[in-house]
PDB file of N, CA and C in Angstrom:
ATOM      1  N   UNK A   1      13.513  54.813 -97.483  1.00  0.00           N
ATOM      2  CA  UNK A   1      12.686  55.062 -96.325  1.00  0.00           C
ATOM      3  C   UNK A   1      12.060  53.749 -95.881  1.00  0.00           C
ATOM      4  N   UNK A   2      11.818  53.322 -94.542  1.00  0.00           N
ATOM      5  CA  UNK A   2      11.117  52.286 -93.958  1.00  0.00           C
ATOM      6  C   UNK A   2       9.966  52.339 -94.690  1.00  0.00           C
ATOM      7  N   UNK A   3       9.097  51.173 -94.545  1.00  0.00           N
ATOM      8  CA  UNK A   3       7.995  50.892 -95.225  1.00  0.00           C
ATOM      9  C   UNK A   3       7.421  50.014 -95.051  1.00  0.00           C
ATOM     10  N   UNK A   4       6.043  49.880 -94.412  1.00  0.00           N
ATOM     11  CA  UNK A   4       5.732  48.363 -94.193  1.00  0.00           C
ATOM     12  C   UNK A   4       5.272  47.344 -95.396  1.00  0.00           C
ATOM     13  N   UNK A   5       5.134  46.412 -95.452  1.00  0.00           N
ATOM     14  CA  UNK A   5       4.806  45.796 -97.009  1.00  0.00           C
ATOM     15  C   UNK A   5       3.580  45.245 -96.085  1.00  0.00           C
ATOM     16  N   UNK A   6       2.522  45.129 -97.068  1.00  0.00           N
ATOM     17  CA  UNK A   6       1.505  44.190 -96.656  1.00  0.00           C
ATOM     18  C   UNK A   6       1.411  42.574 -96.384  1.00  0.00           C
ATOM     19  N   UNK A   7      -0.054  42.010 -96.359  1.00  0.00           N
ATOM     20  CA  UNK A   7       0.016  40.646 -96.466  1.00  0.00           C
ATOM     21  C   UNK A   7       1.151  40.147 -95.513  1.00  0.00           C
ATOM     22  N   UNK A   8       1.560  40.467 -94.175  1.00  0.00           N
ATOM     23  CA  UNK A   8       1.800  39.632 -93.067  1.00  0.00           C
ATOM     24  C   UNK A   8       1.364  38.846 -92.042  1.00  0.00           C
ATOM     25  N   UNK A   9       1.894  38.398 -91.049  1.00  0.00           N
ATOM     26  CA  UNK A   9       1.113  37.185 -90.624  1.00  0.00           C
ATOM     27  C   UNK A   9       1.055  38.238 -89.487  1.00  0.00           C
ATOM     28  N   UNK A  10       0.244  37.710 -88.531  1.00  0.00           N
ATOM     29  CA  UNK A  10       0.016  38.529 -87.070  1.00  0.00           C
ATOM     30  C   UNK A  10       1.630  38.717 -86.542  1.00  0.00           C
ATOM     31  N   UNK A  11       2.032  39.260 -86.113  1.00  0.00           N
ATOM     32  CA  UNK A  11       2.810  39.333 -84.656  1.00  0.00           C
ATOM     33  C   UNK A  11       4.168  39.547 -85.902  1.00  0.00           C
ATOM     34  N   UNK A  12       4.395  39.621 -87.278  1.00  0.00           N
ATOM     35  CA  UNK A  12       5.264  40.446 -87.822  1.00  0.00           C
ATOM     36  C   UNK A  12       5.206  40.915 -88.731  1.00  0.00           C
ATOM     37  N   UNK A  13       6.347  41.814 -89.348  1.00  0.00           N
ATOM     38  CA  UNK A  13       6.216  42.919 -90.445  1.00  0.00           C
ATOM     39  C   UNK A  13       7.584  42.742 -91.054  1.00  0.00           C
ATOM     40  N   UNK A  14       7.335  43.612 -92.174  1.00  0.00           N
ATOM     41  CA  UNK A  14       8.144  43.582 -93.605  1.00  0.00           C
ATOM     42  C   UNK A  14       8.693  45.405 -93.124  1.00  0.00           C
ATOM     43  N   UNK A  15       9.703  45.115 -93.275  1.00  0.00           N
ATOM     44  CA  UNK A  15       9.891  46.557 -93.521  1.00  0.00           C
ATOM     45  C   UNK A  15      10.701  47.177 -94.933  1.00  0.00           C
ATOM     46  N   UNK A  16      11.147  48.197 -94.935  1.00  0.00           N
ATOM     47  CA  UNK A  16      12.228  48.036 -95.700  1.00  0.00           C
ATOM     48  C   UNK A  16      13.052  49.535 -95.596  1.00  0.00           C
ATOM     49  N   UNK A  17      14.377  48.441 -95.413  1.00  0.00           N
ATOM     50  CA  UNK A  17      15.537  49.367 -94.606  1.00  0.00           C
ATOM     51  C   UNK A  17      16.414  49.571 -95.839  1.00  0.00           C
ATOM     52  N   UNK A  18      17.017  50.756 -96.236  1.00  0.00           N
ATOM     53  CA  UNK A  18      17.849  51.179 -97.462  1.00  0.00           C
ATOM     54  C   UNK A  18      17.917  49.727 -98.679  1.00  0.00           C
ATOM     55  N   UNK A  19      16.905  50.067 -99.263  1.00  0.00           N
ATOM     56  CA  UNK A  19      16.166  49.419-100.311  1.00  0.00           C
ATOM     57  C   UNK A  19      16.184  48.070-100.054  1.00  0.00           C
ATOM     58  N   UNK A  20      16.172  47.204 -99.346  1.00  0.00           N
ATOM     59  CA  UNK A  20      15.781  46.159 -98.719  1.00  0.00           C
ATOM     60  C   UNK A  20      14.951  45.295 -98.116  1.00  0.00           C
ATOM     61  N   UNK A  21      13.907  44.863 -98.228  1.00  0.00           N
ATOM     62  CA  UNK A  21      13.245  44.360 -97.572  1.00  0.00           C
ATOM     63  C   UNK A  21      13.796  43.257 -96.508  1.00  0.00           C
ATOM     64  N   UNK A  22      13.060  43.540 -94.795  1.00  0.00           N
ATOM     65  CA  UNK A  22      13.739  42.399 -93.802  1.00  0.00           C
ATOM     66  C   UNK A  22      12.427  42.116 -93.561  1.00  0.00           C
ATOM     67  N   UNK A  23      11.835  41.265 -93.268  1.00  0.00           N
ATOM     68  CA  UNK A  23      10.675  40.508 -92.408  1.00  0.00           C
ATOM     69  C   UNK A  23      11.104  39.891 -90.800  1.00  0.00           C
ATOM     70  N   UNK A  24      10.668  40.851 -89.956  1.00  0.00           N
ATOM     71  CA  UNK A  24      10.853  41.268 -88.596  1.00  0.00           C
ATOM     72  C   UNK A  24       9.765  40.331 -87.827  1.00  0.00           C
ATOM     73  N   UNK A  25      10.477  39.717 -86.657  1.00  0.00           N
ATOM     74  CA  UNK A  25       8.879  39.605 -85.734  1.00  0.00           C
ATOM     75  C   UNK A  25       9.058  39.984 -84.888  1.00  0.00           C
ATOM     76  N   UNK A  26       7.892  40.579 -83.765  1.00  0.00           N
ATOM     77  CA  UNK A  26       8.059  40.687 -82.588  1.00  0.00           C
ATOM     78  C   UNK A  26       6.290  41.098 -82.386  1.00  0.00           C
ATOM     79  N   UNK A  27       5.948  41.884 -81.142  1.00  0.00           N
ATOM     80  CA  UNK A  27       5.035  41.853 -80.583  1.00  0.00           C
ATOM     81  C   UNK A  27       4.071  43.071 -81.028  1.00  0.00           C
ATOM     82  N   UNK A  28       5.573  44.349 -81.037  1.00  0.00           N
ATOM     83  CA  UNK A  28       5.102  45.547 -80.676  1.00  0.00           C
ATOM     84  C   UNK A  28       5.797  46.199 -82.728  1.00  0.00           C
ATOM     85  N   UNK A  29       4.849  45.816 -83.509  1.00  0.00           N
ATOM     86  CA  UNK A  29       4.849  46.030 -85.070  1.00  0.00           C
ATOM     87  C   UNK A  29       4.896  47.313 -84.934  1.00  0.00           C
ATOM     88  N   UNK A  30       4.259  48.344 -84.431  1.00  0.00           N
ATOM     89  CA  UNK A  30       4.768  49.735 -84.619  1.00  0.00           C
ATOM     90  C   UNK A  30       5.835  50.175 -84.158  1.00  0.00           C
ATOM     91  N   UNK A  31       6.263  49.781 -83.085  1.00  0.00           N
ATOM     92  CA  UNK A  31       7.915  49.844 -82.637  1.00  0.00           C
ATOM     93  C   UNK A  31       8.505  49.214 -83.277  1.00  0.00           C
ATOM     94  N   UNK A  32       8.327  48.494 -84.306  1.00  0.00           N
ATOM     95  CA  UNK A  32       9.682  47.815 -85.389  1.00  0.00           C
ATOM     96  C   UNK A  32       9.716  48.513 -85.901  1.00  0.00           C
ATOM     97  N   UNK A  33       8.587  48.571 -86.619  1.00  0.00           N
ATOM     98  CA  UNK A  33       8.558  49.845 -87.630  1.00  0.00           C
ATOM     99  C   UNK A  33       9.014  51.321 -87.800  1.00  0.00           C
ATOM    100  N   UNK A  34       9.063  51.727 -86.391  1.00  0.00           N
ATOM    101  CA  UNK A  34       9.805  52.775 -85.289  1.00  0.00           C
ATOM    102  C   UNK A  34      11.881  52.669 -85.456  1.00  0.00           C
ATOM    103  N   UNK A  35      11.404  51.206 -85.071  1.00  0.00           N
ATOM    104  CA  UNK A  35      13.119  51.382 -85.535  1.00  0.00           C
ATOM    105  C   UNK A  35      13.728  51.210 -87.049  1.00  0.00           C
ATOM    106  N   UNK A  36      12.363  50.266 -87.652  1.00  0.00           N
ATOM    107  CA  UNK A  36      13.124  50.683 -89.002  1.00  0.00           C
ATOM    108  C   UNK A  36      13.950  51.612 -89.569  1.00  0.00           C
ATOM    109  N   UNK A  37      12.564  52.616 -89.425  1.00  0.00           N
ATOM    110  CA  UNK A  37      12.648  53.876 -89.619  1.00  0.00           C
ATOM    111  C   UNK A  37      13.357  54.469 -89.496  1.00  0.00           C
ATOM    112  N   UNK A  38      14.119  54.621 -87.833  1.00  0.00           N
ATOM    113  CA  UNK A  38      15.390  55.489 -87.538  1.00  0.00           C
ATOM    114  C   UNK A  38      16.304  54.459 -88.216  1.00  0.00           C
ATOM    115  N   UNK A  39      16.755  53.130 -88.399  1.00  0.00           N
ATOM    116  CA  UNK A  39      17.981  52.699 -88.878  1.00  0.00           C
ATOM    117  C   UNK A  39      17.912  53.125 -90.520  1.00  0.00           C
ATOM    118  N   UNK A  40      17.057  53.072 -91.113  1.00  0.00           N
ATOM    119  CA  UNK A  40      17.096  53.446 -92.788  1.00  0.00           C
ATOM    120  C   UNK A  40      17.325  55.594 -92.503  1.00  0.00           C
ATOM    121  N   UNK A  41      16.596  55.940 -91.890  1.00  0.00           N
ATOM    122  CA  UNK A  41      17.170  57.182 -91.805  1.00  0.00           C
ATOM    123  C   UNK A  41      18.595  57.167 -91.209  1.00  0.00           C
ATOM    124  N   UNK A  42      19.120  56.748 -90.265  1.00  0.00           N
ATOM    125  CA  UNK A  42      20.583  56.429 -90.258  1.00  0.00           C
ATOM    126  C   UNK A  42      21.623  56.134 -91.499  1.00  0.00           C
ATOM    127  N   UNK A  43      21.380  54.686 -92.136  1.00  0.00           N
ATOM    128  CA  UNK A  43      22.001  54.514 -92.954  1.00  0.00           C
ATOM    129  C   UNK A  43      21.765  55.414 -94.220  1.00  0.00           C
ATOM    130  N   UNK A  44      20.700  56.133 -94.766  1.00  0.00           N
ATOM    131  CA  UNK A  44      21.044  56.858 -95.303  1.00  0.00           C
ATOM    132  C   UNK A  44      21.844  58.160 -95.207  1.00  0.00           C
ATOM    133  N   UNK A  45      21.511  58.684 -93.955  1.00  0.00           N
ATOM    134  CA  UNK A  45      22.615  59.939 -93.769  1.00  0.00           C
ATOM    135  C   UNK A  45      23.751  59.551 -93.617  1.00  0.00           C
ATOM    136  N   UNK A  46      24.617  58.381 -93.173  1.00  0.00           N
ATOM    137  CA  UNK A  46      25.745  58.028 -93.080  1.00  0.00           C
ATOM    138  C   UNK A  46      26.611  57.757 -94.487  1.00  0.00           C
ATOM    139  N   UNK A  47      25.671  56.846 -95.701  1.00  0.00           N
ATOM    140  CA  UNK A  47      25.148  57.100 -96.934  1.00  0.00           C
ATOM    141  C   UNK A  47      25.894  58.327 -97.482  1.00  0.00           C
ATOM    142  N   UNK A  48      25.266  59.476 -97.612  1.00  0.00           N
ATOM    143  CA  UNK A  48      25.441  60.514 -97.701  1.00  0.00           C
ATOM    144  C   UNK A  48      26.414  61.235 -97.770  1.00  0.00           C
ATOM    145  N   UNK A  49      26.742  61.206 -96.603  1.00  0.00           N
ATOM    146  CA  UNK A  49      28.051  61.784 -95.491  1.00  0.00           C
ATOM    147  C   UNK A  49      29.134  61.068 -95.864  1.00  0.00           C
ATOM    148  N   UNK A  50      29.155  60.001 -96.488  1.00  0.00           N
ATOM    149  CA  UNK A  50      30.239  59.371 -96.563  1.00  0.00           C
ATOM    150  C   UNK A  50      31.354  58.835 -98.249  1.00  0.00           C
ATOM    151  N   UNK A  51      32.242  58.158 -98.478  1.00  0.00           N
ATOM    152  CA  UNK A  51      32.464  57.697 -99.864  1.00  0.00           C
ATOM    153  C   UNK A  51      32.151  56.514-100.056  1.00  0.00           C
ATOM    154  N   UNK A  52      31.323  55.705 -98.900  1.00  0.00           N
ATOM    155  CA  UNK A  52      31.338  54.261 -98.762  1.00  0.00           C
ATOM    156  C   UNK A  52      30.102  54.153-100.025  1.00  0.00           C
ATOM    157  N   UNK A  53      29.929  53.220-100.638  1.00  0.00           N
ATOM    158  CA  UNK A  53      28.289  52.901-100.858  1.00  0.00           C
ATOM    159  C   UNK A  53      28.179  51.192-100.821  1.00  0.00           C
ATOM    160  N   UNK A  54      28.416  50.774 -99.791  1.00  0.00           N
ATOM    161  CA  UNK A  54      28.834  49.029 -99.527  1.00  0.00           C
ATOM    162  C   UNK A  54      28.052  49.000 -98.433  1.00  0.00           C
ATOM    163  N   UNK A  55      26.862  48.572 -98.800  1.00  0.00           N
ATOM    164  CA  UNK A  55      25.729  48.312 -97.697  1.00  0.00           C
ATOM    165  C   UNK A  55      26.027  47.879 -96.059  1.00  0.00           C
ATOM    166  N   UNK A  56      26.801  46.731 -96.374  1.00  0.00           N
ATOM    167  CA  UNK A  56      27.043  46.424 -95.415  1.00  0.00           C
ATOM    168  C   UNK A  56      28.246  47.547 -94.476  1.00  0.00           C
ATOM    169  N   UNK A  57      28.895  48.433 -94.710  1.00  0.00           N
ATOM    170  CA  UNK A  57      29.601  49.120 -94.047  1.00  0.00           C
ATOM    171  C   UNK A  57      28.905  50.777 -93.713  1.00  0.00           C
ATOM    172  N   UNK A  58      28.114  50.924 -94.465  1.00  0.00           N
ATOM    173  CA  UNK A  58      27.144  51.724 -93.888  1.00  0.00           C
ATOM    174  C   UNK A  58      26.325  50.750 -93.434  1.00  0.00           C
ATOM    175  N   UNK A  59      25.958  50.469 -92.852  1.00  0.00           N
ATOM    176  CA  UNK A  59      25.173  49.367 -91.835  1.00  0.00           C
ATOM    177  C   UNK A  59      25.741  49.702 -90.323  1.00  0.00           C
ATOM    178  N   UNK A  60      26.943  49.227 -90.820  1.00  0.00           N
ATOM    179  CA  UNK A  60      27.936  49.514 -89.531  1.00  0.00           C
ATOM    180  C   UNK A  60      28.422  50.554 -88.736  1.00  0.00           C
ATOM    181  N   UNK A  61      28.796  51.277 -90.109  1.00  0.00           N
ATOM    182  CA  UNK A  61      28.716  52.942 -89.196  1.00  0.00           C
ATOM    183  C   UNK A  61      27.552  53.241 -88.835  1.00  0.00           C
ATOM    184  N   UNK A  62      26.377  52.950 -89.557  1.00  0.00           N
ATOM    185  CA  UNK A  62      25.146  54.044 -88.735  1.00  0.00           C
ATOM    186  C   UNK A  62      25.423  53.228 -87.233  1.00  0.00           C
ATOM    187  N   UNK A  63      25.205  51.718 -87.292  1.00  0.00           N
ATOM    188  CA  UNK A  63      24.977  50.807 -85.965  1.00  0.00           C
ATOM    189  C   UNK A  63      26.559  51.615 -84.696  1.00  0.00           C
ATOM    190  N   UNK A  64      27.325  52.135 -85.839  1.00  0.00           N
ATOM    191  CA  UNK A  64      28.096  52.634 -84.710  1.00  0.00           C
ATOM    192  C   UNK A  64      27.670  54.113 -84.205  1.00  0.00           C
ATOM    193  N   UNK A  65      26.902  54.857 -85.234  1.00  0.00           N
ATOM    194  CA  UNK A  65      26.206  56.622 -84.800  1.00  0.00           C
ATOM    195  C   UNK A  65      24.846  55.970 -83.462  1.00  0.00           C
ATOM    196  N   UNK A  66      24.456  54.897 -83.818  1.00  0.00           N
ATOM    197  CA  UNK A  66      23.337  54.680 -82.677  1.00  0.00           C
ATOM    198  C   UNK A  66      23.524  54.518 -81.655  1.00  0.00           C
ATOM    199  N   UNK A  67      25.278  53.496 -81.467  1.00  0.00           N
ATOM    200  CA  UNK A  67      25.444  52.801 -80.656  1.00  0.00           C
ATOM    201  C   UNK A  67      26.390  54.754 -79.513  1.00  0.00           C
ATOM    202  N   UNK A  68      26.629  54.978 -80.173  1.00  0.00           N
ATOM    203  CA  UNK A  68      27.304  56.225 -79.578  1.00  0.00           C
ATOM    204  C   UNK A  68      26.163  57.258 -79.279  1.00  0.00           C
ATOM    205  N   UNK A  69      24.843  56.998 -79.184  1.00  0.00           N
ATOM    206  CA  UNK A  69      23.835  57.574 -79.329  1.00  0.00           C
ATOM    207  C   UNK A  69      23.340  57.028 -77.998  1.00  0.00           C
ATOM    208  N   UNK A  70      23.302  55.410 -78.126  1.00  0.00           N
ATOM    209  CA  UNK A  70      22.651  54.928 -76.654  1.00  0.00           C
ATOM    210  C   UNK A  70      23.497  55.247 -75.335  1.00  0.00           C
ATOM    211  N   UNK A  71      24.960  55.349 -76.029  1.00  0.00           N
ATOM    212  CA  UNK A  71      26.025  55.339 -74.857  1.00  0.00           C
ATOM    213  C   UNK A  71      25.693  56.977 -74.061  1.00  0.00           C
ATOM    214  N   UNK A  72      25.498  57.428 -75.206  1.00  0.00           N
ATOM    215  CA  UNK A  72      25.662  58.849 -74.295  1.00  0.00           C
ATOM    216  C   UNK A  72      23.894  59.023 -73.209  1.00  0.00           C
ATOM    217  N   UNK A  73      22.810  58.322 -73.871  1.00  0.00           N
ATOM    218  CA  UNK A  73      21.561  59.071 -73.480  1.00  0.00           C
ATOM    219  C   UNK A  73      21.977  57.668 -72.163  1.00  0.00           C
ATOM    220  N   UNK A  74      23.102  56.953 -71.782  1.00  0.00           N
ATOM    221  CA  UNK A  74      23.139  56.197 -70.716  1.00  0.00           C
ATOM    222  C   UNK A  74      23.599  56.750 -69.128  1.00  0.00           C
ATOM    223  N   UNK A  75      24.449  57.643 -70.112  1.00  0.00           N
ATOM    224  CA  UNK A  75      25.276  58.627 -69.364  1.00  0.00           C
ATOM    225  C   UNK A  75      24.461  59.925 -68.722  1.00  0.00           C
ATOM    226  N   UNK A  76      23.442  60.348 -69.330  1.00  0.00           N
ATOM    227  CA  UNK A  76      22.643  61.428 -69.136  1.00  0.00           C
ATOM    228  C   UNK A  76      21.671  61.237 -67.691  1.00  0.00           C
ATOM    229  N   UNK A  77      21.976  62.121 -66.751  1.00  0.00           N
ATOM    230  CA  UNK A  77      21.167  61.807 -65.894  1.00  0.00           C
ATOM    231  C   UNK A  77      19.856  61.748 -65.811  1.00  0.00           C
ATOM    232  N   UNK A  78      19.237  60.760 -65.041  1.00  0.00           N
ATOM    233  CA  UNK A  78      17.278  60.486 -65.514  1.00  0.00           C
ATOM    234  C   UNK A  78      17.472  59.746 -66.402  1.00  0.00           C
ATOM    235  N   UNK A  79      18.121  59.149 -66.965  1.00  0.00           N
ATOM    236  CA  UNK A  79      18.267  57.866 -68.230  1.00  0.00           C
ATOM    237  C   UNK A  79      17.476  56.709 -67.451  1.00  0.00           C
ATOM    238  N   UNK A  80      16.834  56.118 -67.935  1.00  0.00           N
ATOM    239  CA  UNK A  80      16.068  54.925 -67.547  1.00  0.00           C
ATOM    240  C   UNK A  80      16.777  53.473 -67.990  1.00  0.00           C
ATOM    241  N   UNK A  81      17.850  53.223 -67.295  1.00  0.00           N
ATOM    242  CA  UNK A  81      18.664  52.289 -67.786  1.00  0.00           C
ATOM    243  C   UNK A  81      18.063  50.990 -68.381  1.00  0.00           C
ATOM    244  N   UNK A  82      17.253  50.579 -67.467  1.00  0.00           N
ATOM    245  CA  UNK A  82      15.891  49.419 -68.036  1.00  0.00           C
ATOM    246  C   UNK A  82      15.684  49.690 -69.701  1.00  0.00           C
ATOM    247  N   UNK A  83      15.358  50.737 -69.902  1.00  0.00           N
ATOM    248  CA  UNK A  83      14.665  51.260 -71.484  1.00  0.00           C
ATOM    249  C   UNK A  83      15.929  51.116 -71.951  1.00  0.00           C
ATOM    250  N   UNK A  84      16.646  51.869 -71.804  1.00  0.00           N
ATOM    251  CA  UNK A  84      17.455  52.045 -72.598  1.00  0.00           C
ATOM    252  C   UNK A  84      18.727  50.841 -72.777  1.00  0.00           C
ATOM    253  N   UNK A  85      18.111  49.827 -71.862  1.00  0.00           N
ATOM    254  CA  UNK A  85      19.366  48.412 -72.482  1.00  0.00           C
ATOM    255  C   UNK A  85      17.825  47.847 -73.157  1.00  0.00           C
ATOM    256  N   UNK A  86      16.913  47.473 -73.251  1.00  0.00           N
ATOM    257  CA  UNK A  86      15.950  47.262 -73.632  1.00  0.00           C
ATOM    258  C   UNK A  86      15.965  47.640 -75.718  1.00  0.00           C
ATOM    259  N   UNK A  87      16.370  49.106 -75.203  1.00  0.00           N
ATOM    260  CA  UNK A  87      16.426  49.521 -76.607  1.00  0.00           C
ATOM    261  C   UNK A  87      17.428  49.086 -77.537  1.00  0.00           C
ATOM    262  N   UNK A  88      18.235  49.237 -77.161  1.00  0.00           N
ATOM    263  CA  UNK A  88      19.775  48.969 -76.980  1.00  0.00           C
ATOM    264  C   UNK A  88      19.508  47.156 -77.773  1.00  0.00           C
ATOM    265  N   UNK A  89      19.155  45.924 -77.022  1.00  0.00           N
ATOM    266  CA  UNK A  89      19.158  44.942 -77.678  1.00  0.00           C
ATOM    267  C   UNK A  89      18.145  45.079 -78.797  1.00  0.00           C
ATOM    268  N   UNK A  90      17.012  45.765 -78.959  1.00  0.00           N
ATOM    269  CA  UNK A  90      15.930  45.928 -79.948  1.00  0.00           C
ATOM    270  C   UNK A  90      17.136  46.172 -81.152  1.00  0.00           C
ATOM    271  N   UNK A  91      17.477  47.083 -80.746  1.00  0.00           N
ATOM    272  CA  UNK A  91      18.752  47.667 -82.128  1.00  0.00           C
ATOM    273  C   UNK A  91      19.716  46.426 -82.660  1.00  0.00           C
ATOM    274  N   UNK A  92      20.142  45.722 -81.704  1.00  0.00           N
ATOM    275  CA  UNK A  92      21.348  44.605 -81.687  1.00  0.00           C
ATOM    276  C   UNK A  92      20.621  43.638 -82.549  1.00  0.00           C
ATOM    277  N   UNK A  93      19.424  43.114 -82.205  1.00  0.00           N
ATOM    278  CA  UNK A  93      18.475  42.115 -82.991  1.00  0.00           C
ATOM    279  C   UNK A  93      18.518  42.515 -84.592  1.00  0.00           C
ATOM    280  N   UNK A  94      18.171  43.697 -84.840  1.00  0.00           N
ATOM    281  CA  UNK A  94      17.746  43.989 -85.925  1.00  0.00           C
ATOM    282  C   UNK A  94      19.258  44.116 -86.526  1.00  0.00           C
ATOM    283  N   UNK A  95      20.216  44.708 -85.934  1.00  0.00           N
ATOM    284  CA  UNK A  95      20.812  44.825 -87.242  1.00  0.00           C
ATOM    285  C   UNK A  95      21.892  43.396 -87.355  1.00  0.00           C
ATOM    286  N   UNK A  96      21.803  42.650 -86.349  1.00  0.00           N
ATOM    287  CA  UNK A  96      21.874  41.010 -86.624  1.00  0.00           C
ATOM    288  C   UNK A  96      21.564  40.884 -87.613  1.00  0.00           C
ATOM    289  N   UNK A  97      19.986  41.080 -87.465  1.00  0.00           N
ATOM    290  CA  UNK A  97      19.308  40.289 -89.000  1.00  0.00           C
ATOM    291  C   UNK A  97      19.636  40.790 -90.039  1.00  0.00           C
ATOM    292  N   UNK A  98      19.833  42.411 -90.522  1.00  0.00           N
ATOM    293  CA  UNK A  98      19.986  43.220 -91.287  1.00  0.00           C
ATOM    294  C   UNK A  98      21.701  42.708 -92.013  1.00  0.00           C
ATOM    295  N   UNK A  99      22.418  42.391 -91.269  1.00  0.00           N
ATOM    296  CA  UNK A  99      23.871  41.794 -91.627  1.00  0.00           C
ATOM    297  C   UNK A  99      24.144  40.266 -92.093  1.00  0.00           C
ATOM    298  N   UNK A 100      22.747  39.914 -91.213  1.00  0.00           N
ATOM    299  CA  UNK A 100      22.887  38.371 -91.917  1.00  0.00           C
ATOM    300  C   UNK A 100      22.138  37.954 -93.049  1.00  0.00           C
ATOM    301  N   UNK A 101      20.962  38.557 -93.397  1.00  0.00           N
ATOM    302  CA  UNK A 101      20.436  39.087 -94.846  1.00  0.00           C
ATOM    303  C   UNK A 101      22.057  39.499 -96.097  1.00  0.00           C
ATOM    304  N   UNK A 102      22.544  40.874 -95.425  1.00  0.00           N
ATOM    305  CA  UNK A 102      23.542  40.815 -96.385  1.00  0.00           C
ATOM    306  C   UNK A 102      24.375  40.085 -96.585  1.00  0.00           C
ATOM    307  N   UNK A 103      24.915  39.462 -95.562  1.00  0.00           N
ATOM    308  CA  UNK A 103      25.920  37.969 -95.676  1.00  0.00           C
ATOM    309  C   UNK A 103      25.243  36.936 -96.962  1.00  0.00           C
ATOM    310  N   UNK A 104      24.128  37.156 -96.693  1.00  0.00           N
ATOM    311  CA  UNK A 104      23.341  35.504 -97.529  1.00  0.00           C
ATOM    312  C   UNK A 104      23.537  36.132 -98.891  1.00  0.00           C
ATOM    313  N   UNK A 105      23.407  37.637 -98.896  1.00  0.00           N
ATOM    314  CA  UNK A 105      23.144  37.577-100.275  1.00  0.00           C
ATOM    315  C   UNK A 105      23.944  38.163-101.483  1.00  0.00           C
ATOM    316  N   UNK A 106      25.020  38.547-100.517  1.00  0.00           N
ATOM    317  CA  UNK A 106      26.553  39.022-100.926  1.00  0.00           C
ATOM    318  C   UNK A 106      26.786  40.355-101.189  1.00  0.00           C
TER     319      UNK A 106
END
């Protein structure tokens, strides 16, 4: 489960995404924390659901259940395209970092 860790500096947070800790910055710390949240609930149900247990490929499928997630609420009429490419890179950032964490650390 997401989690914030203490002892951060202003303007970022620690979270921690399927037993991981990432140290995030941005502006809006409860909206990281927001997405933590849904990506560790992602990767765990994908987790789950699946025979994988290779972090990095559940990473990928959830980033692909989200990404099929933004596509459709794009498609939905009344979609606020602004928000939702908005959201859309919020997601892209993080799981950047989330992949390049696992790259570093094998």
């Amino acid at each position: 489960m997401a989690q914030e860790q203490s002892g951060n500096r202003p303007g970022h947070v620690a979270v921690e995404i399927y037993d991981q800790t990432y140290y995030l910055a941005g502006e809006d710390t409860e909206h990281i924390r927001g997405l933590a949240e849904l990506v560790d609930t992602r990767m765990r149900t994908v987790a789950a659901g699946g025979r994988t247990v290779d972090s990095l490929r559940v990473a990928v499928l959830a980033a692909l259940n989200l990404a099929d997630e933004l596509s459709e609420a794009r498609k939905a009429p009344g979609g606020d395209a602004r928000l939702t490419k908005a959201r859309a890179a919020s997601l892209r950032g993080m799981l950047d970092e989330v992949l390049e964490d696992d790259r570093k650390t094998g």
